[in-house]
Protein backbone atom coordinates (compact mmCIF):
# COMPACT_ATOMS: atom_id res chain seq x y z
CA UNK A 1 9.65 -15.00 7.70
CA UNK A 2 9.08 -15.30 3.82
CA UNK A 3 6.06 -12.44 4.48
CA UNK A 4 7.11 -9.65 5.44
CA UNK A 5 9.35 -9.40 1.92
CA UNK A 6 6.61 -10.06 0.25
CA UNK A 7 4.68 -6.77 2.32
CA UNK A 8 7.68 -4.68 1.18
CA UNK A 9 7.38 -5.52 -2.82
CA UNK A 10 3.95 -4.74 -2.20
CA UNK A 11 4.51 -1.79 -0.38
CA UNK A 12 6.53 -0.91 -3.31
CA UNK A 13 4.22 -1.27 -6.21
CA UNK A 14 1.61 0.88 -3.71
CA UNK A 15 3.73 3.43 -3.48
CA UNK A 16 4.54 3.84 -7.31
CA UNK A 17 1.12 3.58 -7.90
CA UNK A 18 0.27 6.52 -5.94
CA UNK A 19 3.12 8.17 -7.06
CA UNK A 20 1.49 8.06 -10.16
CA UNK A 21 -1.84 9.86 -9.02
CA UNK A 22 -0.16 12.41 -6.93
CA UNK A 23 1.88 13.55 -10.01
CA UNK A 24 -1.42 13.65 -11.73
CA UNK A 25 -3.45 15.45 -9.05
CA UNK A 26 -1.06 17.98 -8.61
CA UNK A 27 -0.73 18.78 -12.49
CA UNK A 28 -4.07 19.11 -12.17
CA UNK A 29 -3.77 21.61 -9.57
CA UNK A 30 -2.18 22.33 -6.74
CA UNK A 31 -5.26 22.16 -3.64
CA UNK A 32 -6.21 18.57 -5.27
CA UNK A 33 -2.71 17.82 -5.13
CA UNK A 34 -2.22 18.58 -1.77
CA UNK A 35 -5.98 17.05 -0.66
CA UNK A 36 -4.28 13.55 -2.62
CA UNK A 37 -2.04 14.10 -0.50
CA UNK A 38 -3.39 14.71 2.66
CA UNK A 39 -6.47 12.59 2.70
CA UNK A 40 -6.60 9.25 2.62
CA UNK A 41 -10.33 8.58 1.49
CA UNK A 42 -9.83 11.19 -1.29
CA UNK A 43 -7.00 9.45 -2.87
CA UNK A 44 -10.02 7.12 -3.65
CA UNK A 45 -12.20 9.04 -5.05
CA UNK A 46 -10.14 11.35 -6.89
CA UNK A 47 -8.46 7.91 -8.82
CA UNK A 48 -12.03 6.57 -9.67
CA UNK A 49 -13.43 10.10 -10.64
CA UNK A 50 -10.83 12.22 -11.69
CA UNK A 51 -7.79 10.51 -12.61
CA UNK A 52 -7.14 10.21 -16.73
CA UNK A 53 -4.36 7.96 -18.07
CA UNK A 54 -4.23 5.55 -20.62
CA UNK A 55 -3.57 2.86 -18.33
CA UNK A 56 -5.92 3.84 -15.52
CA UNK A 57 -7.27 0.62 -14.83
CA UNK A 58 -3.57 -0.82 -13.71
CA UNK A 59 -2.53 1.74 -11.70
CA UNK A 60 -5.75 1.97 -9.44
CA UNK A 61 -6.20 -1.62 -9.13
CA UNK A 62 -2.25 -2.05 -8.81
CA UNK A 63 -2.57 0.82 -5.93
CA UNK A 64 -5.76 -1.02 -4.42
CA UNK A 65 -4.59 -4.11 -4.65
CA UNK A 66 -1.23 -3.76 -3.32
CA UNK A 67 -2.01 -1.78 -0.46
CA UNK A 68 -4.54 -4.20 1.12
CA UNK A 69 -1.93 -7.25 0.21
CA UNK A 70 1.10 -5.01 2.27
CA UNK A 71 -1.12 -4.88 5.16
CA UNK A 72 -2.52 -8.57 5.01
CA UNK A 73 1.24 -9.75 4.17
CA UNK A 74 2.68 -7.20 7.12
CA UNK A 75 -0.13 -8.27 9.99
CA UNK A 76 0.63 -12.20 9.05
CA UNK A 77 4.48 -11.58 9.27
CA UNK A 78 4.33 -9.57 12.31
CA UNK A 79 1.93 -12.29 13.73
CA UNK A 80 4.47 -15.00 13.11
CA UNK A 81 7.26 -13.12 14.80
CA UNK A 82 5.03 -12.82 17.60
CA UNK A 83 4.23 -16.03 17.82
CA UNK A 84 8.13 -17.42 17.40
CA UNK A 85 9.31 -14.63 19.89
CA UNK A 86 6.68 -15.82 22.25
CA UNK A 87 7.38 -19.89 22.15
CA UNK A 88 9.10 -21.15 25.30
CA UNK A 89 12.21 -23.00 24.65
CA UNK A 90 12.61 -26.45 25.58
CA UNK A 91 13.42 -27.89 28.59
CA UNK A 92 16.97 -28.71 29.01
CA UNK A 93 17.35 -31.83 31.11
């Protein structure tokens, strides 16, 4: 399956991405680090609101984007091995 590859790159550039704004929360300080860390809708908020860098605009639309492309990519890919895994074989006559 030519997807599921393509979830892992993308799973990839996610996780660098929020690599990047973890480093950055917790230099901040350490209880936004750890709420970056721990919460999943804050990671949001905290990369619109709070999160400074000179490329800001990459990294939270390379973290947005990439995550919701993994889990499109992953969901088709583990829909096609269900569907292969499922397929009778043919009849041998």
């Amino acid at each position: 399956m030519p997807l599921l590859p393509l979830a892992i790159l993308f799973g990839l550039v996610s996780l660098v991405c929020a690599a990047f704004l973890l480093f950055h929360a917790f230099r901040r300080s350490v209880g936004t680090g750890v709420m970056v860390l721990l919460i999943p809708c804050y990671v949001l908020f905290y990369a619109f609101s709070q999160f400074e860098h000179p490329r800001k605009g990459l990294i939270v639309a390379g973290f947005v984007a990439s995550t919701v492309l993994a889990a499109v990519f992953l969901g088709l890919g583990a829909h096609g091995l269900t569907a292969m895994s499922s397929r009778l074989p043919p009849p041998a006559f």
